[in-house]
N, C-alpha and C. Protein backbone atom coordinates (compact mmCIF):
# COMPACT_ATOMS: atom_id res chain seq x y z
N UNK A 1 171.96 7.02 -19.86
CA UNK A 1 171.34 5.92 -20.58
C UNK A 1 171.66 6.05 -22.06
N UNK A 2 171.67 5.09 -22.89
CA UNK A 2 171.68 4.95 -24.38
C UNK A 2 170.61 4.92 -24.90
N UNK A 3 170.19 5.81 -26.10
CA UNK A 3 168.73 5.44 -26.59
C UNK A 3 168.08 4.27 -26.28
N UNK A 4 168.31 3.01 -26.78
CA UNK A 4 167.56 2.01 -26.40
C UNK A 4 167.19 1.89 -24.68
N UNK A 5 167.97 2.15 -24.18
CA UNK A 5 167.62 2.32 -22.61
C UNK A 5 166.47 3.70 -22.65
N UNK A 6 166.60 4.50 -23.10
CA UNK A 6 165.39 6.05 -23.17
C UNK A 6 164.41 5.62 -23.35
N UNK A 7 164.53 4.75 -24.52
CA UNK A 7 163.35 4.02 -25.34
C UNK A 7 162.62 3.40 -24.59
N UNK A 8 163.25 2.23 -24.19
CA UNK A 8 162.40 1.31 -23.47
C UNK A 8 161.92 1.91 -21.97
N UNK A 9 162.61 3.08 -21.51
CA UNK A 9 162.13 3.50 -20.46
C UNK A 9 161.03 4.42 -20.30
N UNK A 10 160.44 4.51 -21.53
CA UNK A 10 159.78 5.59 -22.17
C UNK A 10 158.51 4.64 -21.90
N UNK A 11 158.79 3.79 -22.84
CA UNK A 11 157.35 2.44 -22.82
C UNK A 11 157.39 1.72 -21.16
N UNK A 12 157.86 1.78 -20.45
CA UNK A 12 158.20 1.07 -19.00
C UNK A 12 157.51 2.23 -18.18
N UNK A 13 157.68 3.55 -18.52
CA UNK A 13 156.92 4.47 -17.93
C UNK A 13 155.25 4.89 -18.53
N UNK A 14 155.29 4.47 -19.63
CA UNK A 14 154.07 4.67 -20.38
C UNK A 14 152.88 3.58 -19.71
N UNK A 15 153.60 1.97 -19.43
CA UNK A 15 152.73 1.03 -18.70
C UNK A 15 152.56 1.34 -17.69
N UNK A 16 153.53 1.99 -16.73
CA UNK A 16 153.31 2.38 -15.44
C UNK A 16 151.86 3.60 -15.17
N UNK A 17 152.12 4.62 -15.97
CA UNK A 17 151.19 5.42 -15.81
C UNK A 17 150.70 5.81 -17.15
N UNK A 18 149.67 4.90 -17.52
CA UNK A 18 148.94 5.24 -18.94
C UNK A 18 148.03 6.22 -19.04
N UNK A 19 147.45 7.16 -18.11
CA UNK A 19 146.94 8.47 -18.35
C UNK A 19 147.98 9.54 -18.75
N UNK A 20 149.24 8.88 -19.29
CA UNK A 20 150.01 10.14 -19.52
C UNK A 20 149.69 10.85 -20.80
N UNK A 21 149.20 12.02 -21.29
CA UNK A 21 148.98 12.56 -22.08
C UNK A 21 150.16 12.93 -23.38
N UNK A 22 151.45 13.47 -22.77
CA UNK A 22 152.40 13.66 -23.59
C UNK A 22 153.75 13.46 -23.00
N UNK A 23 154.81 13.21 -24.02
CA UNK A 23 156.12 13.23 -23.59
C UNK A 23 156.83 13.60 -24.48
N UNK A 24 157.39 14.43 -23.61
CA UNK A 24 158.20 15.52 -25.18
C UNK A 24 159.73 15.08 -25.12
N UNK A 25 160.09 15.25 -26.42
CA UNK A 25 161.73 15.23 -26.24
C UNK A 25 161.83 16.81 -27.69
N UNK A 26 162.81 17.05 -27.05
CA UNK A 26 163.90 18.09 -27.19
C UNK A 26 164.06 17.64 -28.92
N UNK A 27 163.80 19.02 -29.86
CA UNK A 27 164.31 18.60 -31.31
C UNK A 27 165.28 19.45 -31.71
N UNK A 28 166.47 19.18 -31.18
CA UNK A 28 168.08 20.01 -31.12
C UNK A 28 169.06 18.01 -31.18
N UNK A 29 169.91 18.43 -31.84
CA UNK A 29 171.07 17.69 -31.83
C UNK A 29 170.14 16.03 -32.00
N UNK A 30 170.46 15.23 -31.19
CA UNK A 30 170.77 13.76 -31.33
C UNK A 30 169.42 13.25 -30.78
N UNK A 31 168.63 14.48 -30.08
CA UNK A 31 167.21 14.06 -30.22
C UNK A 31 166.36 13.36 -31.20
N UNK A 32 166.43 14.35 -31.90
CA UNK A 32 166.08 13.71 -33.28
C UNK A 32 165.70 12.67 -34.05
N UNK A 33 167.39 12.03 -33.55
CA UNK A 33 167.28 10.66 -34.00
C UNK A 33 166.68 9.65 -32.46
N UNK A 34 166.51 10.33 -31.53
CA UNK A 34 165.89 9.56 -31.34
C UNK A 34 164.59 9.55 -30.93
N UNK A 35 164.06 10.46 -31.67
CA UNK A 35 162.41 10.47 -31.93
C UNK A 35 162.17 9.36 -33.01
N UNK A 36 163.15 9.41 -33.72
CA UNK A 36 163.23 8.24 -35.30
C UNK A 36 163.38 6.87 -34.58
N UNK A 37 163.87 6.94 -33.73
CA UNK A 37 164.47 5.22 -33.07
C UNK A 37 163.04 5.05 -32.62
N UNK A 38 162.27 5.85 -31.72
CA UNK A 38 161.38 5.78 -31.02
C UNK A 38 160.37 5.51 -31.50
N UNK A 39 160.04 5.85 -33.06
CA UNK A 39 158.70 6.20 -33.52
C UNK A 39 159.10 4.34 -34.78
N UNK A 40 160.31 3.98 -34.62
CA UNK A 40 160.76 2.54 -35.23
C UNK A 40 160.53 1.53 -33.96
N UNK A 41 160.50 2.03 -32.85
CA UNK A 41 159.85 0.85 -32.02
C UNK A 41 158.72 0.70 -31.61
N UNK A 42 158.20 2.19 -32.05
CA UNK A 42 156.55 1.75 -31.76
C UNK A 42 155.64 0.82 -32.97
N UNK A 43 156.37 0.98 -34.21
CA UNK A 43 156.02 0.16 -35.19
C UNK A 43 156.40 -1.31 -34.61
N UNK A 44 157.27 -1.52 -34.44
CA UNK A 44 157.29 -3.15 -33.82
C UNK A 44 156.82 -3.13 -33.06
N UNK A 45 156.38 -2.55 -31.94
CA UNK A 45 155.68 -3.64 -31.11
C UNK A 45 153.94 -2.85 -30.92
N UNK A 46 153.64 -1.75 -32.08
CA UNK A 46 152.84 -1.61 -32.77
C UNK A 46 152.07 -1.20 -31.02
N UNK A 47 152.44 -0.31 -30.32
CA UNK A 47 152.13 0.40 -28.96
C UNK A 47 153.26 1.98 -29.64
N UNK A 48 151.52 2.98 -29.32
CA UNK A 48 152.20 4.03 -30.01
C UNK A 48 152.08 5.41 -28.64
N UNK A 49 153.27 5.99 -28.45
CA UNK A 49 153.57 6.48 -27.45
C UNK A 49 152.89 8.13 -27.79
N UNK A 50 152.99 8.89 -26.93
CA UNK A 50 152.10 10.74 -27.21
C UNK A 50 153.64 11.16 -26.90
N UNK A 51 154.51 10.75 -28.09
CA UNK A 51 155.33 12.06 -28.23
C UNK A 51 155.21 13.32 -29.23
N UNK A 52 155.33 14.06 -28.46
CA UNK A 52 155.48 15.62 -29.00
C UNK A 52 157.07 16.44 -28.99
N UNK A 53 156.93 17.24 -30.19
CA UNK A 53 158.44 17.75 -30.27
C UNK A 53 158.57 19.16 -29.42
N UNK A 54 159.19 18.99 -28.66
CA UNK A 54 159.84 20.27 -27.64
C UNK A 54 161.02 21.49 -28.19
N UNK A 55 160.61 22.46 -29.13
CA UNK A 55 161.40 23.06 -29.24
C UNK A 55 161.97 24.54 -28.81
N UNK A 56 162.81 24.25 -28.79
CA UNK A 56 163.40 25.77 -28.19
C UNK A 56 163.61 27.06 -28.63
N UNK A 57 163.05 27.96 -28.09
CA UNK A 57 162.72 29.24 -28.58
C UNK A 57 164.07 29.71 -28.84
N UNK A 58 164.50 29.97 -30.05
CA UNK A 58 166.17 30.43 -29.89
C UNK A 58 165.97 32.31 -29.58
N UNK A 59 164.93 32.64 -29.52
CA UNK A 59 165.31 34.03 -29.36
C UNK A 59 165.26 34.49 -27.50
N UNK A 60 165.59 33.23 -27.01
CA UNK A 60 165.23 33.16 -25.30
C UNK A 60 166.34 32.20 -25.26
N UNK A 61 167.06 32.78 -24.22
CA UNK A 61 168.39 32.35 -23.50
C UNK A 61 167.78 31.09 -22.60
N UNK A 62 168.41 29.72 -22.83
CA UNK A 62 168.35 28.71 -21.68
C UNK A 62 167.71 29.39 -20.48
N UNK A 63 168.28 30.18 -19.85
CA UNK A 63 168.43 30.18 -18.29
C UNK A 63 167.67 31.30 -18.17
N UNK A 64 166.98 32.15 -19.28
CA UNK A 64 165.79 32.77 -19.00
C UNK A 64 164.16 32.13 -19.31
N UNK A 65 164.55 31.05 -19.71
CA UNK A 65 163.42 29.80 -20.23
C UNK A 65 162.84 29.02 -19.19
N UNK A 66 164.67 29.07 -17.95
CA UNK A 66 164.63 28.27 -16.74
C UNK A 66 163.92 29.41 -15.77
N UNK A 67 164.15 30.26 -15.86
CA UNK A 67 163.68 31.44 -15.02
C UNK A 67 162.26 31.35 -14.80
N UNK A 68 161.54 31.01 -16.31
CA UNK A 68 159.93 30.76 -16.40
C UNK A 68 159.60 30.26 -15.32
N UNK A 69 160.55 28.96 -14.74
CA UNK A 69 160.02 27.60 -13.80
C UNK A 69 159.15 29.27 -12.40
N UNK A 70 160.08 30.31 -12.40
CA UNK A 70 160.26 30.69 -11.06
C UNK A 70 157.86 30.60 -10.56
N UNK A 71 157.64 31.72 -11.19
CA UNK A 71 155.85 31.73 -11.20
C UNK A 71 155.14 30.84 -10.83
N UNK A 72 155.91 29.14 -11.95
CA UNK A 72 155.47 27.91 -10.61
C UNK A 72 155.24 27.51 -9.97
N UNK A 73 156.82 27.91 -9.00
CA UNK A 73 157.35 27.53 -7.74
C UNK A 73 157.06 28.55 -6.66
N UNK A 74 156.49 29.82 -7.32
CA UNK A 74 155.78 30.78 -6.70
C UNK A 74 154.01 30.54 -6.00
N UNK A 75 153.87 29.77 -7.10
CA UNK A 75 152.09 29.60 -7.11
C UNK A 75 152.28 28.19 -6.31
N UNK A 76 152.75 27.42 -5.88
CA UNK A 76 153.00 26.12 -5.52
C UNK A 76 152.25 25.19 -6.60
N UNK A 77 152.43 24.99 -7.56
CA UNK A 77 152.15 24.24 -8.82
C UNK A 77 153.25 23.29 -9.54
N UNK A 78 153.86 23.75 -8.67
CA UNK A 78 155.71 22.55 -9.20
C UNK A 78 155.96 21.94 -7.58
N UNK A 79 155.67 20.30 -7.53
CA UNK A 79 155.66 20.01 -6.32
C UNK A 79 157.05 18.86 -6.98
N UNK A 80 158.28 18.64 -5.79
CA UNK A 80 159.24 18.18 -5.49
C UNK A 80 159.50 17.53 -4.57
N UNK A 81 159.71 15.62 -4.95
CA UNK A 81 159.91 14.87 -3.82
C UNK A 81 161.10 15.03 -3.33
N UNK A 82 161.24 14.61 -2.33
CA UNK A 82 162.54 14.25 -1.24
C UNK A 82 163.44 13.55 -2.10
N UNK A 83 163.42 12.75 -2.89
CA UNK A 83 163.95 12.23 -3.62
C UNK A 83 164.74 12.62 -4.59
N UNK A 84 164.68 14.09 -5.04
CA UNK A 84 165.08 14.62 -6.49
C UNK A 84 165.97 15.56 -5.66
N UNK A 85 167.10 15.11 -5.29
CA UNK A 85 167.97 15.69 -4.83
C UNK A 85 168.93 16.78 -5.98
N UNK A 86 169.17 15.68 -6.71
CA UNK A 86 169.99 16.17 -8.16
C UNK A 86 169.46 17.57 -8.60
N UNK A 87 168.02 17.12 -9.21
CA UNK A 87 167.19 18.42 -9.43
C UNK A 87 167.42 20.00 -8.70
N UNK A 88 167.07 19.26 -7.28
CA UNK A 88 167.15 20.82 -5.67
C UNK A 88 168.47 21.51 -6.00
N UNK A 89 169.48 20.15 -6.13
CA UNK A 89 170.90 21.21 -6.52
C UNK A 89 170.88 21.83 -7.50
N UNK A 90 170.56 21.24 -8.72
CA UNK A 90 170.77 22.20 -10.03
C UNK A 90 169.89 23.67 -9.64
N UNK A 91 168.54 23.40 -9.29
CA UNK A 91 167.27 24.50 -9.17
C UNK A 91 168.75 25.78 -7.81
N UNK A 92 168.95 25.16 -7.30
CA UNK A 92 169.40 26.48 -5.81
C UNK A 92 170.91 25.98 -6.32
N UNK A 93 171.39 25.93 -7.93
CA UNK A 93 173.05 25.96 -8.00
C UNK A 93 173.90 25.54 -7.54
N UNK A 94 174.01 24.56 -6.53
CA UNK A 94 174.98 23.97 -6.14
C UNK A 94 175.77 23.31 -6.96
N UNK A 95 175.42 22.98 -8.04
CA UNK A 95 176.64 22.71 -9.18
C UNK A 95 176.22 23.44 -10.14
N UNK A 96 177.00 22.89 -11.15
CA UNK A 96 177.25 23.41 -12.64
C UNK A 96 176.03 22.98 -13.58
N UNK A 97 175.73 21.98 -13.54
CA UNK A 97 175.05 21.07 -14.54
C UNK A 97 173.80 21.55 -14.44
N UNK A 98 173.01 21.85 -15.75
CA UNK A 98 171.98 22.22 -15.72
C UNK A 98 170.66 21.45 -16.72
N UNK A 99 170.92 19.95 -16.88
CA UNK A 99 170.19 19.28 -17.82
C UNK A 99 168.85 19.33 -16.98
N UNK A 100 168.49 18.94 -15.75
CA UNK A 100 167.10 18.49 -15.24
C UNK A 100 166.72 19.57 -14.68
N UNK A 101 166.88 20.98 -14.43
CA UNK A 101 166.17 22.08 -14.47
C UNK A 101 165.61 22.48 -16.08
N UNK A 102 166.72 22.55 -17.10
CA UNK A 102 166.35 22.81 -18.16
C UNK A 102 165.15 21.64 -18.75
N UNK A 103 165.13 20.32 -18.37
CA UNK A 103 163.68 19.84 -18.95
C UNK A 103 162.45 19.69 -17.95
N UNK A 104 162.98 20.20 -16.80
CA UNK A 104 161.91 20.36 -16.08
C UNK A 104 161.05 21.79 -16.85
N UNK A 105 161.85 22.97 -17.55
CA UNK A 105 161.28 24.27 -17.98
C UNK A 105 160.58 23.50 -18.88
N UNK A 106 161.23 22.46 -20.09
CA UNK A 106 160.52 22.26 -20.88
C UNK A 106 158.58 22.14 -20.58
N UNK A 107 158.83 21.77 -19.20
CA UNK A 107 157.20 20.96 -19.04
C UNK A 107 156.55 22.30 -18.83
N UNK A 108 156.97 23.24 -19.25
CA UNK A 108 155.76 24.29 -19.56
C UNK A 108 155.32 24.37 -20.81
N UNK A 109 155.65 24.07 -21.61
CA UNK A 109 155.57 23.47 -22.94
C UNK A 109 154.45 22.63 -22.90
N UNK A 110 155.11 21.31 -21.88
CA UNK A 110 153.98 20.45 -22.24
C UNK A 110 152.52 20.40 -21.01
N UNK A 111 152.95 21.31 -20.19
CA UNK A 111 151.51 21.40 -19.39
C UNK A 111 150.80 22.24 -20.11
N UNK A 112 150.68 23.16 -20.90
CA UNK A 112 150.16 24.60 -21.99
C UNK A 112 148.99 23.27 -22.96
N UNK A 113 149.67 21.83 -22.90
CA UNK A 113 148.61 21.02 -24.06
C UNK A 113 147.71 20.52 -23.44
N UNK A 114 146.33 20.63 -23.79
CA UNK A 114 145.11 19.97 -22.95
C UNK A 114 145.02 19.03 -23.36
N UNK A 115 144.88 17.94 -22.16
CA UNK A 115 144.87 16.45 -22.87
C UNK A 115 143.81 16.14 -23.54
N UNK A 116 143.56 15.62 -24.68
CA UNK A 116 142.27 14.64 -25.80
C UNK A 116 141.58 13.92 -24.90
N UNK A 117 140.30 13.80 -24.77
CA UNK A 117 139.52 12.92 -23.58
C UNK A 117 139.72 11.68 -24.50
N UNK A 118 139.23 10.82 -23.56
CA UNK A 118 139.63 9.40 -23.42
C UNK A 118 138.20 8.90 -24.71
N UNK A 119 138.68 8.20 -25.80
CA UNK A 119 137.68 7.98 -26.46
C UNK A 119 136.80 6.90 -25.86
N UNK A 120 135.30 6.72 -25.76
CA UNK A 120 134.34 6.19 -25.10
C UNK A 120 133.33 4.92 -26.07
N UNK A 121 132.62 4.51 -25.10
CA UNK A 121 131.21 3.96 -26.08
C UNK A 121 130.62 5.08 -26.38
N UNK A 122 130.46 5.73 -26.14
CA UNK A 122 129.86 6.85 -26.51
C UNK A 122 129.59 8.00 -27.80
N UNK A 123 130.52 7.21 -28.17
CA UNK A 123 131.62 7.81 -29.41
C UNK A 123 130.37 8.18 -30.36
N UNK A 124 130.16 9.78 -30.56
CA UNK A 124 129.36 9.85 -31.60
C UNK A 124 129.01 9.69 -32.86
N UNK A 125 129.87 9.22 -33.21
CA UNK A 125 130.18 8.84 -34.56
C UNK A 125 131.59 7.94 -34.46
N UNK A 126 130.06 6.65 -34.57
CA UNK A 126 130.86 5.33 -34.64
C UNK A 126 132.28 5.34 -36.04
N UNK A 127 131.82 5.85 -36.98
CA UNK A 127 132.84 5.41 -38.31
C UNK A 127 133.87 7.06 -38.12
N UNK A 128 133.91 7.41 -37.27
CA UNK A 128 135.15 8.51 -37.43
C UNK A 128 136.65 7.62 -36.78
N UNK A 129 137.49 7.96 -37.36
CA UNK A 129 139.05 7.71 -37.39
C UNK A 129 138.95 7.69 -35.84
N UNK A 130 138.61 8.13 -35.06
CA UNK A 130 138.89 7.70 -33.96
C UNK A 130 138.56 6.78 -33.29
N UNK A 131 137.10 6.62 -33.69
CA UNK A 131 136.39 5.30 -32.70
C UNK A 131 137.06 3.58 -33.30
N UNK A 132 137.34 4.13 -35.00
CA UNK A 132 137.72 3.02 -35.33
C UNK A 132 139.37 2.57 -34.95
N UNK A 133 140.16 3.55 -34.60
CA UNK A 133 141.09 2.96 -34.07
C UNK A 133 141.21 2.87 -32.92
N UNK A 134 140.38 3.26 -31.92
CA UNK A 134 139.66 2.85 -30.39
C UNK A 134 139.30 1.19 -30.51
N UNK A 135 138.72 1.35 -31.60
CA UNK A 135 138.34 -0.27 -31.84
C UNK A 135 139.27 -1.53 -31.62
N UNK A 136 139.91 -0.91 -32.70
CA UNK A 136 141.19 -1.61 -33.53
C UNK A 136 142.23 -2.08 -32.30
N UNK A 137 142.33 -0.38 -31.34
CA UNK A 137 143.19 -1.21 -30.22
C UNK A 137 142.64 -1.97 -28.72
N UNK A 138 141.20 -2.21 -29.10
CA UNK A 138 141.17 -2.94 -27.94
C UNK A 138 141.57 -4.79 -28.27
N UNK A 139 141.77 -4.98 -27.27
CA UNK A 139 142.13 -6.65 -27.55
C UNK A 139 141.23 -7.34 -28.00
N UNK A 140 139.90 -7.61 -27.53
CA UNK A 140 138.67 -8.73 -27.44
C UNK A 140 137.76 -7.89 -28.58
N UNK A 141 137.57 -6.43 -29.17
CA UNK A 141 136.78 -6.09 -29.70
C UNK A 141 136.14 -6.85 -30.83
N UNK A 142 134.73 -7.34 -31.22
CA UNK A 142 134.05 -7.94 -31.75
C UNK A 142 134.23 -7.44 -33.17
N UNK A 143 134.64 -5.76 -33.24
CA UNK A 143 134.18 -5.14 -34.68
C UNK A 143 135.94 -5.16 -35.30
N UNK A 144 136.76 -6.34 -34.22
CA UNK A 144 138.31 -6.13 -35.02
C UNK A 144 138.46 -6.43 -36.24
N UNK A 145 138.03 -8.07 -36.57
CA UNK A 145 138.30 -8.23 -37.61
C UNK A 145 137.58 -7.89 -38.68
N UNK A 146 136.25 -7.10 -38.79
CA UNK A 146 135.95 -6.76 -39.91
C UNK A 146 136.46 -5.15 -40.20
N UNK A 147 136.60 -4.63 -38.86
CA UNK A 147 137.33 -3.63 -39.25
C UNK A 147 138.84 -3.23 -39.93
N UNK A 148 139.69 -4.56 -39.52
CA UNK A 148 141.09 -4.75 -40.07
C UNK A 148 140.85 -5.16 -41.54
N UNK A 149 139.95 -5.77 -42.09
CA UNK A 149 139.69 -6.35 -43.24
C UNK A 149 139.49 -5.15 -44.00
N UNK A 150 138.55 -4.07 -43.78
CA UNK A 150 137.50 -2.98 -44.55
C UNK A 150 139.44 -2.00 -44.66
N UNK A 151 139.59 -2.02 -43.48
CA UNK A 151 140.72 -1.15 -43.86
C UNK A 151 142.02 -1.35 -44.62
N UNK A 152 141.94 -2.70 -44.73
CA UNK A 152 143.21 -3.47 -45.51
C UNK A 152 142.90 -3.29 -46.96
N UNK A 153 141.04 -3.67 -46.70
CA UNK A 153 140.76 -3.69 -48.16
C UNK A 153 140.55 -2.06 -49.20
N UNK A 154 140.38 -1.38 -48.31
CA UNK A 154 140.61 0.43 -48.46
C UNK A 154 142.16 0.64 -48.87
N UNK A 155 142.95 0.36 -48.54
CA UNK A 155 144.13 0.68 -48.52
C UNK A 155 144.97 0.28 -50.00
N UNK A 156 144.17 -1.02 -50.41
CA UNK A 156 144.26 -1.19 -51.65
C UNK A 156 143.84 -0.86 -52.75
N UNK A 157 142.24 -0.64 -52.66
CA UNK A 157 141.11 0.05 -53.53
C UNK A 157 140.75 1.28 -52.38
N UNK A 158 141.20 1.90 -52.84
CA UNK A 158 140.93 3.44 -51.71
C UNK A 158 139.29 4.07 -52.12
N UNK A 159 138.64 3.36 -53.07
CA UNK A 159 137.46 4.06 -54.00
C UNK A 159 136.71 3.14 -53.92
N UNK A 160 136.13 3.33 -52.97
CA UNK A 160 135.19 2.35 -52.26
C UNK A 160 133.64 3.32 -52.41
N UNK A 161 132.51 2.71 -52.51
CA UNK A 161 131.18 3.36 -52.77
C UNK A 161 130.31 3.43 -51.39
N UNK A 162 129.76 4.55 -50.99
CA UNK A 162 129.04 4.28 -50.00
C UNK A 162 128.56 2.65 -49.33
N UNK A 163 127.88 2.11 -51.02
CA UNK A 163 127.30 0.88 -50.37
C UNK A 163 128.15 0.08 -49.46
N UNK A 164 129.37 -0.15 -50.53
CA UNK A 164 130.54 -0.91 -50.05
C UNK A 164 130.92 -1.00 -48.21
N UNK A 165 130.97 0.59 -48.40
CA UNK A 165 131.74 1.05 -47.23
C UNK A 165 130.47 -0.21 -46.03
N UNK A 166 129.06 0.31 -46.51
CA UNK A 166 128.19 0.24 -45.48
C UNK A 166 128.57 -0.76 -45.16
N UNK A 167 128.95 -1.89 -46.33
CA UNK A 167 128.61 -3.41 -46.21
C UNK A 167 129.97 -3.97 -45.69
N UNK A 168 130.89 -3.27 -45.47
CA UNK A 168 132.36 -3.61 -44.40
C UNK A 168 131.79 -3.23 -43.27
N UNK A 169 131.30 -2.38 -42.62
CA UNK A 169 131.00 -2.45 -41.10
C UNK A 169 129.66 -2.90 -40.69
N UNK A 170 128.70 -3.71 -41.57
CA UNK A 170 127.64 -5.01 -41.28
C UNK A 170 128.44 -5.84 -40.70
């Protein structure tokens, strides 16, 4: 695939299964840029993805990184459809190529991160950065537009007085 194909397959998988917590890409070579492409399309269409940067331990050889997978596949904790044929070969060597074992290792990386619970009504504190952009991204929320306003208007006058503040989220 070409970045824009990664990209959009990234957000195509993100709608599909939105409890996904993280998705890492690799920060070696041409990754990079396309964490930059990635993090330029979430600004347009303003849907922001849980990427995290995956990097590689350089004092650990690839294929002792891949070795990690083995404890996994020991504990039965790495489950493999019928389908991932490609994968079975690379994992038991039948070829050369070793890209989808090596980011399958990565996901020890990203299973090690505990996912952030799901922000709630519950939210103990209505005015923390989180509830208000909980707010912000629901569609129908009642507190959108005074909340887009208070923050537009913050962003300009950042020195806002208690009262003030109070009297943006009345």
């Amino acid at each position: 695939m070409n970045p824009r194909e990664i990209i959009e397959t990234m957000f195509q998988l993100m709608e599909m299964y939105p409890s996904t917590h993280t998705i890492g890409i690799e920060t070696v070579a041409w990754q990079k840029a396309l964490k930059f492409f990635a993090q330029e399309e979430m600004r347009k269409r303003n849907k922001w993805l849980p990427i995290r940067e995956l990097k590689p331990d350089t004092r650990i050889k690839k294929e002792i990184r891949i070795k990690g997978l083995i404890p996994r596949f020991s504990n039965g904790t790495i489950f493999l459809k019928r389908t991932m044929k490609a994968l079975e070969d690379e994992l038991f060597e039948r070829v050369k190529n070793d890209d989808l074992k090596d980011a399958l290792a990565y996901q020890l990386q990203v299973a090690t991160i505990t996912p952030q619970p799901r922000i709630g009504l519950d939210q103990p504190d209505p005015f923390s950065i989180e509830a208000i952009l909980y707010e912000l991204g629901r569609k129908n929320s009642p507190l959108k537009p005074a909340l887009e306003r208070a923050i537009s208007e913050m962003y300009v006058s950042p020195r806002w007085t208690n009262e003030q503040l109070e009297e943006a989220h009345a």
